[in-house]
N, C-alpha and C. Protein backbone atom coordinates (compact mmCIF):
# COMPACT_ATOMS: atom_id res chain seq x y z
N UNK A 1 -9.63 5.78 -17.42
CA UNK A 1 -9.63 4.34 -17.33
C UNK A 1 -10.14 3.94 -15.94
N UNK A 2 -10.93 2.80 -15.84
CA UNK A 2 -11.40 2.29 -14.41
C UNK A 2 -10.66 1.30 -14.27
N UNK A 3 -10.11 1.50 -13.14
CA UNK A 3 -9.15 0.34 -12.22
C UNK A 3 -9.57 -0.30 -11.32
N UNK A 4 -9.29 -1.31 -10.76
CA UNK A 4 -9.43 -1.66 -9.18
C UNK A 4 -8.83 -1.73 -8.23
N UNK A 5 -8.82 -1.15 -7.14
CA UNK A 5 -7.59 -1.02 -5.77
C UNK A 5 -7.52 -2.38 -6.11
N UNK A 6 -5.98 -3.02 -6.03
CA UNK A 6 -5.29 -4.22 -5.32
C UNK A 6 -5.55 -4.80 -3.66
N UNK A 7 -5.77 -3.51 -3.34
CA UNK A 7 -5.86 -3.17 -1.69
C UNK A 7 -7.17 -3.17 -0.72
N UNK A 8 -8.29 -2.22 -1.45
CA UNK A 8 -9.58 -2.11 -0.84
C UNK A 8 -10.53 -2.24 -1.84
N UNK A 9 -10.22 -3.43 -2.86
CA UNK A 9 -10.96 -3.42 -3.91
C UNK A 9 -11.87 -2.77 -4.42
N UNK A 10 -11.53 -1.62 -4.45
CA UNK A 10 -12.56 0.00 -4.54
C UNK A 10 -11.93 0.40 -6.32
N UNK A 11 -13.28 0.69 -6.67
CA UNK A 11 -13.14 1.07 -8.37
C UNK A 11 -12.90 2.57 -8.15
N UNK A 12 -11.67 3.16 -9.30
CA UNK A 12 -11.01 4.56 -8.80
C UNK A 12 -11.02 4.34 -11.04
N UNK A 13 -10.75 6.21 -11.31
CA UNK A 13 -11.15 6.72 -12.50
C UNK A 13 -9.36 7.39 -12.52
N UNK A 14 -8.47 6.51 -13.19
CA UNK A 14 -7.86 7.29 -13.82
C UNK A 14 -7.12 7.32 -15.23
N UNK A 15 -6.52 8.37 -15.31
CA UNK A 15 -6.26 8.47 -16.83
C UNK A 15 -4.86 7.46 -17.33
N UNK A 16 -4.12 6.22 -16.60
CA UNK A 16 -3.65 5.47 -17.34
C UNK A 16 -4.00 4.05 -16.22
N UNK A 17 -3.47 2.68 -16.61
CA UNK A 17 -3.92 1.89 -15.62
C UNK A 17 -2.55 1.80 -14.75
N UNK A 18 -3.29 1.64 -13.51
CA UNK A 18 -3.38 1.92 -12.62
C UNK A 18 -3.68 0.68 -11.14
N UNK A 19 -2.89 0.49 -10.13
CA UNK A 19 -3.22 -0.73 -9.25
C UNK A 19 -3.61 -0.32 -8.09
N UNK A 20 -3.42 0.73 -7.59
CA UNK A 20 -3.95 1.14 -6.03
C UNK A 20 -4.82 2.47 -6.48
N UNK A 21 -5.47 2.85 -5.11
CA UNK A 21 -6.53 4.13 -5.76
C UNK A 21 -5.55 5.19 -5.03
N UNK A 22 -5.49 6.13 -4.59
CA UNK A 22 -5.33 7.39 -3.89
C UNK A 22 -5.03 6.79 -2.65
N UNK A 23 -6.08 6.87 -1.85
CA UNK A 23 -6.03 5.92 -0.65
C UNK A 23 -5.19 5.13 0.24
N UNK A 24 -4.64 4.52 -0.96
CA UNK A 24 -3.99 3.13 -0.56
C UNK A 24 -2.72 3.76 -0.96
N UNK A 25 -2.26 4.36 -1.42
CA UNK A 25 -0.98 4.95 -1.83
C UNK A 25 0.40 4.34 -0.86
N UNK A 26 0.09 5.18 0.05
CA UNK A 26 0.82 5.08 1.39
C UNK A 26 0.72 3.11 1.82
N UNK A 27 0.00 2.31 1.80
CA UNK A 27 0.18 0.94 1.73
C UNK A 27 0.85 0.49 1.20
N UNK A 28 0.70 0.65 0.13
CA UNK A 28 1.46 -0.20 -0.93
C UNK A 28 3.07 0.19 -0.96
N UNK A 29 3.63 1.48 -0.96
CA UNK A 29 4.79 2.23 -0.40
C UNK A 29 5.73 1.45 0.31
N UNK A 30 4.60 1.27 1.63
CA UNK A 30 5.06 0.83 2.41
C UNK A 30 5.52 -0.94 2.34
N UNK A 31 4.40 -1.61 2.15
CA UNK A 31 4.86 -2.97 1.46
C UNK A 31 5.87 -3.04 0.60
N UNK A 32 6.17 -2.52 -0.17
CA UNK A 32 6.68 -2.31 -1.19
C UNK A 32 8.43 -2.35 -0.60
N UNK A 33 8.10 -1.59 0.32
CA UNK A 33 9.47 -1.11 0.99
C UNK A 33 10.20 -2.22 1.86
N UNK A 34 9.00 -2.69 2.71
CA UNK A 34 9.36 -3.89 3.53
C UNK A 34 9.68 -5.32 2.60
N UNK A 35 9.26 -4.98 1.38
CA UNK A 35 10.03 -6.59 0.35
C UNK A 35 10.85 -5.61 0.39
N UNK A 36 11.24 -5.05 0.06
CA UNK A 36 12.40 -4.22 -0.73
C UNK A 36 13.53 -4.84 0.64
N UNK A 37 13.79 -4.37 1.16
CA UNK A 37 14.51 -4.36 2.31
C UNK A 37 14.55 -5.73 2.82
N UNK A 38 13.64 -6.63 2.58
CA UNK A 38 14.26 -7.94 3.23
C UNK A 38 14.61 -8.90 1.88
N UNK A 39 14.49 -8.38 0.61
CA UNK A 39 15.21 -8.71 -0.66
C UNK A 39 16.13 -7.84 -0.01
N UNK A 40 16.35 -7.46 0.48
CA UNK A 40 18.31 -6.71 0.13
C UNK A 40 19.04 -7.42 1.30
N UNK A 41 18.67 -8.20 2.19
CA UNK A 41 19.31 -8.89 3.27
C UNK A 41 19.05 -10.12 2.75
N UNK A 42 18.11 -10.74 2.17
CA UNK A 42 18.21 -12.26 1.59
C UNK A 42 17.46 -12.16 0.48
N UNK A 43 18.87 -12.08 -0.65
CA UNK A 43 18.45 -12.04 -1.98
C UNK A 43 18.04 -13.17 -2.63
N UNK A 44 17.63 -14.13 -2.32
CA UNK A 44 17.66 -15.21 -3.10
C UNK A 44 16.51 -16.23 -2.18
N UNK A 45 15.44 -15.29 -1.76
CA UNK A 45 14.60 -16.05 -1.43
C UNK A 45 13.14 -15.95 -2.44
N UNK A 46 12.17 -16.60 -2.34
CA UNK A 46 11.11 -16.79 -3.21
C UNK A 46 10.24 -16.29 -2.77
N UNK A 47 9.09 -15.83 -2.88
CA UNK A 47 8.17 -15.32 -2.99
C UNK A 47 7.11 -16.01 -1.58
N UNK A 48 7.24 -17.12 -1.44
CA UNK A 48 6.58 -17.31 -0.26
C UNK A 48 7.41 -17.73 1.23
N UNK A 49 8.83 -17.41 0.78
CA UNK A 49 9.78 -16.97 2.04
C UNK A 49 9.41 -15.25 2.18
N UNK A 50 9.37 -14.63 1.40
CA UNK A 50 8.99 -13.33 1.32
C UNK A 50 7.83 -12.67 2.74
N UNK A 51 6.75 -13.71 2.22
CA UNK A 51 5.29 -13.62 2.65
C UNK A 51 5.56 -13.75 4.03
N UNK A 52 5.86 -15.25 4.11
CA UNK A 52 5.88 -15.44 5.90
C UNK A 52 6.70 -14.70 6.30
N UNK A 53 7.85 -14.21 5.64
CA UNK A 53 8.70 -13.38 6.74
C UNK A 53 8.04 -12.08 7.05
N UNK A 54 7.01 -11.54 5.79
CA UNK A 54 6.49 -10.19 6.26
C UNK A 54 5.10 -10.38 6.81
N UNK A 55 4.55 -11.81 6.83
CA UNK A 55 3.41 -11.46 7.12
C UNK A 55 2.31 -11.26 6.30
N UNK A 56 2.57 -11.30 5.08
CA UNK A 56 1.53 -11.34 3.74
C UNK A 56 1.42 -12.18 2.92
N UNK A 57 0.46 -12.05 2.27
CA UNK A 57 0.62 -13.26 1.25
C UNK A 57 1.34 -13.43 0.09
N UNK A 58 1.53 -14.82 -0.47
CA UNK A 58 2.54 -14.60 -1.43
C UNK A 58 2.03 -13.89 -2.56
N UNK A 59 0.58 -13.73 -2.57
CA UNK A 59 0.03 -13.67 -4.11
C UNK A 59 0.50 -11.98 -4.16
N UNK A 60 0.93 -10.81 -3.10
CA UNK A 60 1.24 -9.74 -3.01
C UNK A 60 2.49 -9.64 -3.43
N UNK A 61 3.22 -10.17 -3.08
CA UNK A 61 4.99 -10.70 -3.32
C UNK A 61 4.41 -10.59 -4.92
N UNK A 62 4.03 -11.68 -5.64
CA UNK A 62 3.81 -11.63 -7.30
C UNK A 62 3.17 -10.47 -7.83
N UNK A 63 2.21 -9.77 -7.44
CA UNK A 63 1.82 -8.96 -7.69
C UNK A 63 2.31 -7.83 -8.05
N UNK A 64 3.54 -7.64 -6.75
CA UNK A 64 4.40 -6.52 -7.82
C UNK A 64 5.14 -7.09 -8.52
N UNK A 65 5.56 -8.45 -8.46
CA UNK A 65 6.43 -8.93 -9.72
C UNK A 65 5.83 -8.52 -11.34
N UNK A 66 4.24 -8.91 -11.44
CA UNK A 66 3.48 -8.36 -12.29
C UNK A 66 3.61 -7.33 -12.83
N UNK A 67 3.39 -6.55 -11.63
CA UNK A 67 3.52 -4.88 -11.81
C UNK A 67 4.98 -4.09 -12.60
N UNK A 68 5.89 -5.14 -12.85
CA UNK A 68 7.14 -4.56 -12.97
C UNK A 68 7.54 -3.96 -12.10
N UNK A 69 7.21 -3.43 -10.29
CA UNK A 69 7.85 -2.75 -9.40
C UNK A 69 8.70 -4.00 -9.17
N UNK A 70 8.79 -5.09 -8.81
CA UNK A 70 9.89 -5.96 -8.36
C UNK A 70 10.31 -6.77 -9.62
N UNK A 71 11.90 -7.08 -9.81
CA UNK A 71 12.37 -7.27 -10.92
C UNK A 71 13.18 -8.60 -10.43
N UNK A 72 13.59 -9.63 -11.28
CA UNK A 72 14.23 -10.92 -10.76
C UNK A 72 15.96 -9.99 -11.11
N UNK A 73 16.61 -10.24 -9.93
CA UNK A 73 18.22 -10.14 -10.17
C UNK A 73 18.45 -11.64 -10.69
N UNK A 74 18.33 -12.67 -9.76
CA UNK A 74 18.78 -14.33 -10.39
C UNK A 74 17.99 -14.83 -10.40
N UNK A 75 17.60 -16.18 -11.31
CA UNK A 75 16.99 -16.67 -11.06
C UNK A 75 15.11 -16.09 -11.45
N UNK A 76 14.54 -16.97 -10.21
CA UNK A 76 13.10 -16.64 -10.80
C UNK A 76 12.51 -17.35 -9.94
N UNK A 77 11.12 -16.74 -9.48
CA UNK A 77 10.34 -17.05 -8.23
C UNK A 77 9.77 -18.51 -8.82
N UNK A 78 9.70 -19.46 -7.79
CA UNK A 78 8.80 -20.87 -8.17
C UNK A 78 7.64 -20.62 -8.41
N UNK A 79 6.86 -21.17 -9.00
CA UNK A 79 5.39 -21.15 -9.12
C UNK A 79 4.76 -21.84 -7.76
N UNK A 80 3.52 -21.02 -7.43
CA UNK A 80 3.12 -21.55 -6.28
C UNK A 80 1.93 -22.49 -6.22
């Protein structure tokens, strides 16, 4: 299957779909980690409290919402 990095919008070949290439592995990890962790100190913020607090954009915050890596405990992110 052909995908597209989320990350370095680089087309990568693999056998299910797929959001980052090889590459980017270690990025996304890491993002991943830094919502993770400031969802676990303020659970009940939205998606573009998320952003400014890390520094990214919100559309990344949704993105793993998309992805099924981030899951709603309450509630549910506003539309932006």
């Amino acid at each position: 299957m052909v995908n597209v990095c989320k990350h370095c919008q680089k087309q990568y070949i693999s056998p299910s779909k797929g959001y980052c290439c090889h590459n980017c592995k270690a990025i996304d990890k890491m993002r991943y980690e830094q919502i993770r962790v400031y969802l676990s100190k303020f659970p009940n913020s939205n998606a573009i409290q998320v952003a400014e607090a890390l520094d990214i954009k919100p559309y990344t915050v949704l993105k793993y919402v998309d992805e099924g890596v981030l899951t709603f405990g309450r509630g549910e992110f506003e539309q932006i």
